[in-house]
N, C-alpha and C. Protein backbone atom coordinates (compact mmCIF):
# COMPACT_ATOMS: atom_id res chain seq x y z
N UNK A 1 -17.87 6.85 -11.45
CA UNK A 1 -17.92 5.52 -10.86
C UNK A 1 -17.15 5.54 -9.55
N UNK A 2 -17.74 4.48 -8.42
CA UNK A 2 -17.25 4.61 -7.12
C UNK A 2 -16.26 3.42 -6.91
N UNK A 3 -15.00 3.36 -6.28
CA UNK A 3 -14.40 2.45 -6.59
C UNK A 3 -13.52 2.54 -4.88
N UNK A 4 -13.86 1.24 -4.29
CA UNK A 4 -13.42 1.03 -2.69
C UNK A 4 -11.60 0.57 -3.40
N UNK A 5 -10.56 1.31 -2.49
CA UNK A 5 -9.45 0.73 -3.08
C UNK A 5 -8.47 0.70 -1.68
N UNK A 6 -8.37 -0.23 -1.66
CA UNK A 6 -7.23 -0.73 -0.26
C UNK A 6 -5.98 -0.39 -0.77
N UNK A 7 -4.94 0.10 -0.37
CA UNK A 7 -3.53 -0.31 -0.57
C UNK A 7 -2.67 -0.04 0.65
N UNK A 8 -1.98 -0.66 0.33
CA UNK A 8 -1.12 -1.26 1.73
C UNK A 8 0.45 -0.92 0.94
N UNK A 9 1.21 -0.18 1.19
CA UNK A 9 2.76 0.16 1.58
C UNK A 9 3.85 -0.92 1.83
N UNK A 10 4.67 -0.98 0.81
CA UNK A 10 5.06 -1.53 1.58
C UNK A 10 7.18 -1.38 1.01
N UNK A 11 7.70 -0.30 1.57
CA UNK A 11 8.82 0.22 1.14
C UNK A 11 9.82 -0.78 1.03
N UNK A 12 11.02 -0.66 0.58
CA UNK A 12 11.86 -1.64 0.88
C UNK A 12 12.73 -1.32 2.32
N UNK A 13 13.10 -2.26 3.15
CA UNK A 13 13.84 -2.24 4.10
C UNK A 13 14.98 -1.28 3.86
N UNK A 14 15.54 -1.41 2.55
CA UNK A 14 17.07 -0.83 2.61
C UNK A 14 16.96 0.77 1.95
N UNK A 15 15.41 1.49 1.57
CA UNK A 15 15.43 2.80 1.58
C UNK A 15 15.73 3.45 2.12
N UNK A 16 16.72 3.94 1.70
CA UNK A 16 17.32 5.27 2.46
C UNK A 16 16.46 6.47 3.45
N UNK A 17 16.42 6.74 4.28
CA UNK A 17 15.19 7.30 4.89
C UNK A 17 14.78 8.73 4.15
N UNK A 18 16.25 9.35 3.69
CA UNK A 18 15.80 10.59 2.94
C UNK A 18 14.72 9.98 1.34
N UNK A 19 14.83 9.07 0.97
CA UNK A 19 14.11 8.98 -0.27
C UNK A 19 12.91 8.61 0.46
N UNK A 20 12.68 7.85 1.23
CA UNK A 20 11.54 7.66 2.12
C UNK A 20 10.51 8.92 2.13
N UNK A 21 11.21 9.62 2.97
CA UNK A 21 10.31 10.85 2.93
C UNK A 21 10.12 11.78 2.06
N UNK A 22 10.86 11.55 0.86
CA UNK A 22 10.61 12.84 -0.22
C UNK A 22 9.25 11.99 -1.26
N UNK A 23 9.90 10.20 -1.16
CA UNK A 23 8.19 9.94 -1.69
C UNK A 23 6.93 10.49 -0.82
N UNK A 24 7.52 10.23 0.35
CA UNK A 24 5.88 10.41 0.95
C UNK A 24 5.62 11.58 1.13
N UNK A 25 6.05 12.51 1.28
CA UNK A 25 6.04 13.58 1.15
C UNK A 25 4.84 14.51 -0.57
N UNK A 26 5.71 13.94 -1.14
CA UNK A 26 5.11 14.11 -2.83
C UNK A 26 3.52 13.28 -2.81
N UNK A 27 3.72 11.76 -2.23
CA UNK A 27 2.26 10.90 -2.15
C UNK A 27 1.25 12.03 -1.19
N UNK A 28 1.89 12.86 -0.36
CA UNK A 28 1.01 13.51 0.19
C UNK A 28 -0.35 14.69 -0.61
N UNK A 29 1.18 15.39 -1.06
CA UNK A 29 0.54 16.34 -1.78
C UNK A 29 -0.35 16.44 -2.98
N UNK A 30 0.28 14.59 -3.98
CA UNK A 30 -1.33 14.33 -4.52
C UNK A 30 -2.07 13.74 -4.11
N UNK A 31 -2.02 13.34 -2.87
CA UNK A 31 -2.86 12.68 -2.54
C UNK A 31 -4.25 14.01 -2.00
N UNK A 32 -3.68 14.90 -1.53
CA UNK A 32 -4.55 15.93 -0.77
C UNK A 32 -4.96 16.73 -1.82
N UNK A 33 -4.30 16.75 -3.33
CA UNK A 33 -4.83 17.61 -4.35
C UNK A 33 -6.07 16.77 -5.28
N UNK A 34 -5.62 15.25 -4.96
CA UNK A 34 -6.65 14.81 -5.59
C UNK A 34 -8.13 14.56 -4.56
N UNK A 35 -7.64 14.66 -3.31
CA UNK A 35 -9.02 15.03 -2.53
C UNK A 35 -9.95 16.61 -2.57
N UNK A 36 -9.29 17.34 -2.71
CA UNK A 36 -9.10 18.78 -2.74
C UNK A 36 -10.26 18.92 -4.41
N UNK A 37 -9.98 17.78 -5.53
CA UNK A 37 -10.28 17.84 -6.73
C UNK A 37 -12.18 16.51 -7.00
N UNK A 38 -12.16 16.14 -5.61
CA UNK A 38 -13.29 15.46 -5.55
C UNK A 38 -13.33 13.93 -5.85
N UNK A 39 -11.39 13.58 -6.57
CA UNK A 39 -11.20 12.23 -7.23
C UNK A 39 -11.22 11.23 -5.96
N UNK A 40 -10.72 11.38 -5.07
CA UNK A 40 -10.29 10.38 -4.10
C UNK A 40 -11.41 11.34 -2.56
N UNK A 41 -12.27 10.74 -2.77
CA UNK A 41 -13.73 10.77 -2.03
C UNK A 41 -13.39 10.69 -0.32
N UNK A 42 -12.91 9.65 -0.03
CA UNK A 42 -12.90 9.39 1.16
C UNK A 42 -11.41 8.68 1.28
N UNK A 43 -10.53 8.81 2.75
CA UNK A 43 -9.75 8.31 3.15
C UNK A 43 -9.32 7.57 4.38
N UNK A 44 -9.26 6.57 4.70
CA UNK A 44 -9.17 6.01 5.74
C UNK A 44 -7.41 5.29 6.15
N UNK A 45 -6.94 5.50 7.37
CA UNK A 45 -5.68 4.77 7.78
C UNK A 45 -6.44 3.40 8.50
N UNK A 46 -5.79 2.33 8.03
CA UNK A 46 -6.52 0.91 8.74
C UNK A 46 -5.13 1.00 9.88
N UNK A 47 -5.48 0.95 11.13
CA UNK A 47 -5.12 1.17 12.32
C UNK A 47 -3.99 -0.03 12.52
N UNK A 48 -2.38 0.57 12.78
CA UNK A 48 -1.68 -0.68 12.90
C UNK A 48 -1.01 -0.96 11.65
N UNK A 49 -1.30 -0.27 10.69
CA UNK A 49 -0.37 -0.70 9.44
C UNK A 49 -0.58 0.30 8.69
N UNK A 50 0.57 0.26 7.65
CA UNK A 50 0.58 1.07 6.66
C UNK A 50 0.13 1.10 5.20
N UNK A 51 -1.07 1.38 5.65
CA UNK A 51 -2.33 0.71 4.57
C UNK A 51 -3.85 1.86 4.47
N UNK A 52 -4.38 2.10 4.21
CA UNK A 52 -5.61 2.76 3.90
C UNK A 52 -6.74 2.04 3.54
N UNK A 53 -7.85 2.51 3.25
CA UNK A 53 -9.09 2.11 2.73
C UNK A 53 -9.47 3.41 2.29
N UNK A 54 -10.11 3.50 0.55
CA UNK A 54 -10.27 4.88 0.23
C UNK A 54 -11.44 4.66 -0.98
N UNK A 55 -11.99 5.85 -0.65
CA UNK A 55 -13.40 6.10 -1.92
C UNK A 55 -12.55 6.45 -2.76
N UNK A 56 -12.31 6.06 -4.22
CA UNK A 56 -12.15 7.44 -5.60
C UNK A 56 -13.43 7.48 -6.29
N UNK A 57 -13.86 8.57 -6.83
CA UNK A 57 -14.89 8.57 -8.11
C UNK A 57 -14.29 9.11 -9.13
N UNK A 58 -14.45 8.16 -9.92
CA UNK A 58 -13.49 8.77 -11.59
C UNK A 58 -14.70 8.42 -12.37
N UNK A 59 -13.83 8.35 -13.95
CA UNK A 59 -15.01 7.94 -15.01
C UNK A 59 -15.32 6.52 -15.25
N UNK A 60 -14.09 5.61 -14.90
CA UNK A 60 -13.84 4.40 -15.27
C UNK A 60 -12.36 3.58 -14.65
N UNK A 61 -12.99 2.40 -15.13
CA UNK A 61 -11.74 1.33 -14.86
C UNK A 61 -10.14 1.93 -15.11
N UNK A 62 -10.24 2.48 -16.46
CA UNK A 62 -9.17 3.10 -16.70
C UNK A 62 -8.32 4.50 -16.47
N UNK A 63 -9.62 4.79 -15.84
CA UNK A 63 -9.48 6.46 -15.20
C UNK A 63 -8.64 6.13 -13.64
N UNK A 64 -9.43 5.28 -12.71
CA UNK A 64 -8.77 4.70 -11.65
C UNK A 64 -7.24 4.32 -11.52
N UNK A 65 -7.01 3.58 -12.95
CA UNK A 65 -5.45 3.02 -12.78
C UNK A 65 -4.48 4.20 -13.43
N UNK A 66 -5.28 4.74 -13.97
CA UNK A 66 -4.08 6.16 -14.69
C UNK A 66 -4.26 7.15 -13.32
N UNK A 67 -4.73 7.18 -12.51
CA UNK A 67 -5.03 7.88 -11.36
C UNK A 67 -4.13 6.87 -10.66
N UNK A 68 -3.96 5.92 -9.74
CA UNK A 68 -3.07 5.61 -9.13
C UNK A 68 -2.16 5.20 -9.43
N UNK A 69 -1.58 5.55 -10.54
CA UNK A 69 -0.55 5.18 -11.23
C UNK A 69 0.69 6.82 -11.05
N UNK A 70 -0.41 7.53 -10.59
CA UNK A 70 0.21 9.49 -10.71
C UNK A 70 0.93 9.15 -9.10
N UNK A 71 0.66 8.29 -8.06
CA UNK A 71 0.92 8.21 -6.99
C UNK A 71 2.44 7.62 -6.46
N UNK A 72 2.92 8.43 -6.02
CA UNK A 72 4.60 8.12 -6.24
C UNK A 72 4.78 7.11 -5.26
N UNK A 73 4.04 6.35 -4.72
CA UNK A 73 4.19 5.18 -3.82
C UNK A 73 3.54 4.38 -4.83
N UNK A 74 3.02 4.49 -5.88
CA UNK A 74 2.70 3.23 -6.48
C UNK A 74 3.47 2.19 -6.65
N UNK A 75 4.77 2.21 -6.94
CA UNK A 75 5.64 1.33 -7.56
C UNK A 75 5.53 0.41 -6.13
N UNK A 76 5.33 0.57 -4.66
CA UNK A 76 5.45 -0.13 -3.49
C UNK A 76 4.36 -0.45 -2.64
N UNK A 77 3.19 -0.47 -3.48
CA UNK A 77 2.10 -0.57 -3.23
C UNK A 77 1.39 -1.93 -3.47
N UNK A 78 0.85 -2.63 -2.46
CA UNK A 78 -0.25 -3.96 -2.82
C UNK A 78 -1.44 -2.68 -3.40
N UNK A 79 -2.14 -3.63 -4.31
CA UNK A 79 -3.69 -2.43 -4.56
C UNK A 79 -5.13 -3.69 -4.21
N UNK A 80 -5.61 -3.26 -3.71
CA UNK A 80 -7.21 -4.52 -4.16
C UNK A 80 -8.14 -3.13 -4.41
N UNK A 81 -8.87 -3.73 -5.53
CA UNK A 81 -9.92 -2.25 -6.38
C UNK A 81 -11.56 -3.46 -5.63
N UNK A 82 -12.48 -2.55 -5.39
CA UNK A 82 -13.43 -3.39 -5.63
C UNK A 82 -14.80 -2.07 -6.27
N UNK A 83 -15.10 -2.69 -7.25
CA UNK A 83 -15.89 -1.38 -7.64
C UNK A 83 -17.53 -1.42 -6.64
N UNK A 84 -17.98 -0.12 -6.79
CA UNK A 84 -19.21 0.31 -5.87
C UNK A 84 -20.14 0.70 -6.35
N UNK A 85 -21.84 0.38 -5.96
CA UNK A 85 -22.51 1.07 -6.77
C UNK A 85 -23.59 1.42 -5.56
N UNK A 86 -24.36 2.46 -5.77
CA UNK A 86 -25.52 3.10 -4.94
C UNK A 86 -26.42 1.77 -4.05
N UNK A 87 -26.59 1.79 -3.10
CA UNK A 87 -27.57 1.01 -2.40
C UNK A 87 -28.90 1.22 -2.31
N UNK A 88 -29.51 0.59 -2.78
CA UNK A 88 -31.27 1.28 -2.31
C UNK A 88 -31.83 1.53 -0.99
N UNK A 89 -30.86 1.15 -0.52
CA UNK A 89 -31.41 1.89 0.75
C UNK A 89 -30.32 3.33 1.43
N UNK A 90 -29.89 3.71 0.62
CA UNK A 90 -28.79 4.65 1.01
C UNK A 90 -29.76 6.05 1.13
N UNK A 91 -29.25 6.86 1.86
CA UNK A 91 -29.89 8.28 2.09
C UNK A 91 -29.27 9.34 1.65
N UNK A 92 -27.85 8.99 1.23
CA UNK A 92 -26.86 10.17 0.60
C UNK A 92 -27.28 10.07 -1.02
N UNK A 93 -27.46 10.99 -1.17
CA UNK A 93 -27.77 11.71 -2.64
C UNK A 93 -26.43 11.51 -3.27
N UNK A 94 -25.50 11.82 -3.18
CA UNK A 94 -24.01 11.80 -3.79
C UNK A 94 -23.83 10.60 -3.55
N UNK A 95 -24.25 9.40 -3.45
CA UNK A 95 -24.19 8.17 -4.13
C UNK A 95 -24.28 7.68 -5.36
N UNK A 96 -23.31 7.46 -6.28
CA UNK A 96 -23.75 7.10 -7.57
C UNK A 96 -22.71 5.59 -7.78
């Protein structure tokens, strides 16, 4: 299942900058292993903030939130999920 998922960052002011970067640092590396693994499809930076727009394909509703739940920025994260499905007029085959 295809699932459009926004999240937007949003740290606390008074983080220490070293914990700062050892989360993001770690958000990196699953973030690039779960691209690397086919889960998190597409990635986008929305320009101007610290926020994304991103494809995942998992199995389900519950596959999605146990998946961004592995993401060590979750705890500081807005999320909006909107789920996706194939267009009939789409030309990509790897649409499901």
């Amino acid at each position: 299942m295809l699932f459009q998922v926004q999240m937007t960052v949003r740290l606390p002011h008074d983080m220490p900058a070293a914990k700062a970067d050892e989360l993001k640092a770690r958000e990196k590396e699953i973030a690039q292993a779960l691209q690397r693994a086919g889960t998190w499809r597409h990635l986008w930076r929305i320009a101007g903030r610290y926020a994304n727009v991103s494809v995942f394909d998992v199995a389900d509703n519950a596959a999605l939130h146990d998946t961004l739940m592995t993401l060590p920025l979750f705890p500081y994260m807005d999320i909006d999920v909107q789920p996706l499905c194939r267009h009939a007029s789409s030309i990509h085959d790897d649409d499901r």
